[in-house]
Protein backbone atom coordinates (compact mmCIF):
# COMPACT_ATOMS: atom_id res chain seq x y z
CA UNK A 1 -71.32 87.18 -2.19
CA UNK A 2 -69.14 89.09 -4.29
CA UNK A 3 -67.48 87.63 -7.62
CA UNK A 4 -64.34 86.95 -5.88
CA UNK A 5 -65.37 85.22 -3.14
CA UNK A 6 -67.45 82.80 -5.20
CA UNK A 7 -64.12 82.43 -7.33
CA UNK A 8 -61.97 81.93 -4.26
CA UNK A 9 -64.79 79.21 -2.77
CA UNK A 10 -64.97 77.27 -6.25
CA UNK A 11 -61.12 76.94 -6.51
CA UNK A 12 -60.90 75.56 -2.89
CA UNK A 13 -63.78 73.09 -4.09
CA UNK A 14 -62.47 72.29 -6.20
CA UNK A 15 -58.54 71.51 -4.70
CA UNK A 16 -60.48 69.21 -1.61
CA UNK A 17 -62.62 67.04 -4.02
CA UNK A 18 -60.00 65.09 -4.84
CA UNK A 19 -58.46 64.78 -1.53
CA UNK A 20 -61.24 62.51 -0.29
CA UNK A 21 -59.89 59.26 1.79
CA UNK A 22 -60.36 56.62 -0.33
CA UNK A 23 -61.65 53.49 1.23
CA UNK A 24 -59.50 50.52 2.20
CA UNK A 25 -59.58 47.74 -0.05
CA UNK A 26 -59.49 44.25 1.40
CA UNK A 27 -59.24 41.63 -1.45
CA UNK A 28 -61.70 38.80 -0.75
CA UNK A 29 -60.44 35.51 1.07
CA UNK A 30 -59.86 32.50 -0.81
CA UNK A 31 -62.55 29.96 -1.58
CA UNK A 32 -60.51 27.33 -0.44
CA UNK A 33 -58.53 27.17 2.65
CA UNK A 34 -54.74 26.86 1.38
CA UNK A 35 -54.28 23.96 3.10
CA UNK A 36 -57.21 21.94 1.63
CA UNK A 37 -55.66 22.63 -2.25
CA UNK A 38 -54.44 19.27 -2.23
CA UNK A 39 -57.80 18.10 -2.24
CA UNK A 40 -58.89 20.00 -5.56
CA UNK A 41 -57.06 20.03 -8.94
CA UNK A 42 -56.73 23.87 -10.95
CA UNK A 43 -56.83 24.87 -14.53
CA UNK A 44 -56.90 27.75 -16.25
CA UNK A 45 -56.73 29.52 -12.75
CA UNK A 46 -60.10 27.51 -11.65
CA UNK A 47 -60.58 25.42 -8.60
CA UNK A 48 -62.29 21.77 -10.13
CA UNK A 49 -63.38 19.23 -7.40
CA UNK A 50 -62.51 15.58 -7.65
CA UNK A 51 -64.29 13.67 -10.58
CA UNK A 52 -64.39 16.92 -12.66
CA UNK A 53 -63.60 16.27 -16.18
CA UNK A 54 -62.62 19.06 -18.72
CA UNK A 55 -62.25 18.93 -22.49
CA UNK A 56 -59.15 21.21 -23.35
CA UNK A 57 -59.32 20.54 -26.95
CA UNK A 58 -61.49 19.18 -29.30
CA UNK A 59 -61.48 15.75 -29.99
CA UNK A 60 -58.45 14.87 -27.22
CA UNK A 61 -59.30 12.89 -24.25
CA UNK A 62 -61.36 14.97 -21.87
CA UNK A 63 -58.93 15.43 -18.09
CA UNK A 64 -60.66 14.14 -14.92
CA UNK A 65 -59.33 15.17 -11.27
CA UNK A 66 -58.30 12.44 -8.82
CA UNK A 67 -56.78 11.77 -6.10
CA UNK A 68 -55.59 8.20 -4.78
CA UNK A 69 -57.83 7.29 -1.96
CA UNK A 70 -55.66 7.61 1.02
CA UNK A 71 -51.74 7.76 2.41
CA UNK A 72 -49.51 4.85 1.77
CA UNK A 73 -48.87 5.36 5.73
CA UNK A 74 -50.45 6.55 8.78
CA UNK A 75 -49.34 9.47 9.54
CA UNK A 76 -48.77 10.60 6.14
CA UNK A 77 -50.75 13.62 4.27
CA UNK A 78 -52.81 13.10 1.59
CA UNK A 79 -52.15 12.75 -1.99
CA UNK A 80 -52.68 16.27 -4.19
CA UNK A 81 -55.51 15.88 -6.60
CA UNK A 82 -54.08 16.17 -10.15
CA UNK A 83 -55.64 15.81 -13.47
CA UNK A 84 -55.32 12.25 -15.67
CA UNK A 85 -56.65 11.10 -18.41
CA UNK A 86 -57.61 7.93 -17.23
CA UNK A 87 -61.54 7.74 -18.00
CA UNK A 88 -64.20 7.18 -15.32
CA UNK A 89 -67.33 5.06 -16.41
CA UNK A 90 -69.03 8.21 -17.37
CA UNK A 91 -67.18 10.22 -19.15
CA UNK A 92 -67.59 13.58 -21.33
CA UNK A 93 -67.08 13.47 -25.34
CA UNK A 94 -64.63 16.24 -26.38
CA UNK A 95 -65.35 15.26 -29.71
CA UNK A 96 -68.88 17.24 -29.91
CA UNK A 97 -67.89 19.30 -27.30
CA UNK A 98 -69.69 22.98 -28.82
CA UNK A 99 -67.95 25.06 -25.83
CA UNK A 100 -64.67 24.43 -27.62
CA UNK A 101 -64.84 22.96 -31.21
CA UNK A 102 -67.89 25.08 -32.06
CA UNK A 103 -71.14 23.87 -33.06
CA UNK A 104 -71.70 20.11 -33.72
CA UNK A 105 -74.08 20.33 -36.73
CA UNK A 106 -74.59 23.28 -38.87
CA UNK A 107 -77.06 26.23 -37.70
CA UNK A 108 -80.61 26.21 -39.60
């Protein structure tokens, strides 16, 4: 192969590589059917489940998900889940939470 045609072979190389078909891109389904949302409370752009509790700040209240127990009347949907601070019997302490206010005692 002469100089030329090597030249003329690496310059059509090198036009196609880019041309490749790119693959299609399907972004994942939800986690959660859209219709079943009501039954889970979000934060932060996170799905929590009923009874989660979050600290947002250190030393506030920590935020637990509920949702009333059922529809005022047959037929009815469902309450949405949204957060409260209305404490369960077991609740977090945001107080010596480390995630958020750092550590709770110094480092030895």
């Amino acid at each position: 192969m002469g100089v030329m045609t090597k030249t003329i072979a690496a310059a059509l190389l090198a036009a196609l590589a880019p041309a490749a078909q790119a693959q299609d891109y399907a972004p994942p389904a939800p986690p959660i059917a859209p219709a079943d949302m009501v039954n889970y409370c979000v934060y932060g752009g996170l799905i929590y489940s009923v009874g989660s509790q979050i600290c947002i700040m250190k030393g506030s209240p920590p935020i637990y998900c509920d949702q009333p127990a059922a529809a005022q009347r047959p037929g009815e949907p469902r309450p949405r889940a949204s957060w409260t601070t209305s404490q369960p019997p077991a609740t977090i302490n945001c107080s010596n939470d480390p995630v958020i206010g750092g550590p709770t005692r110094p480092y030895r």
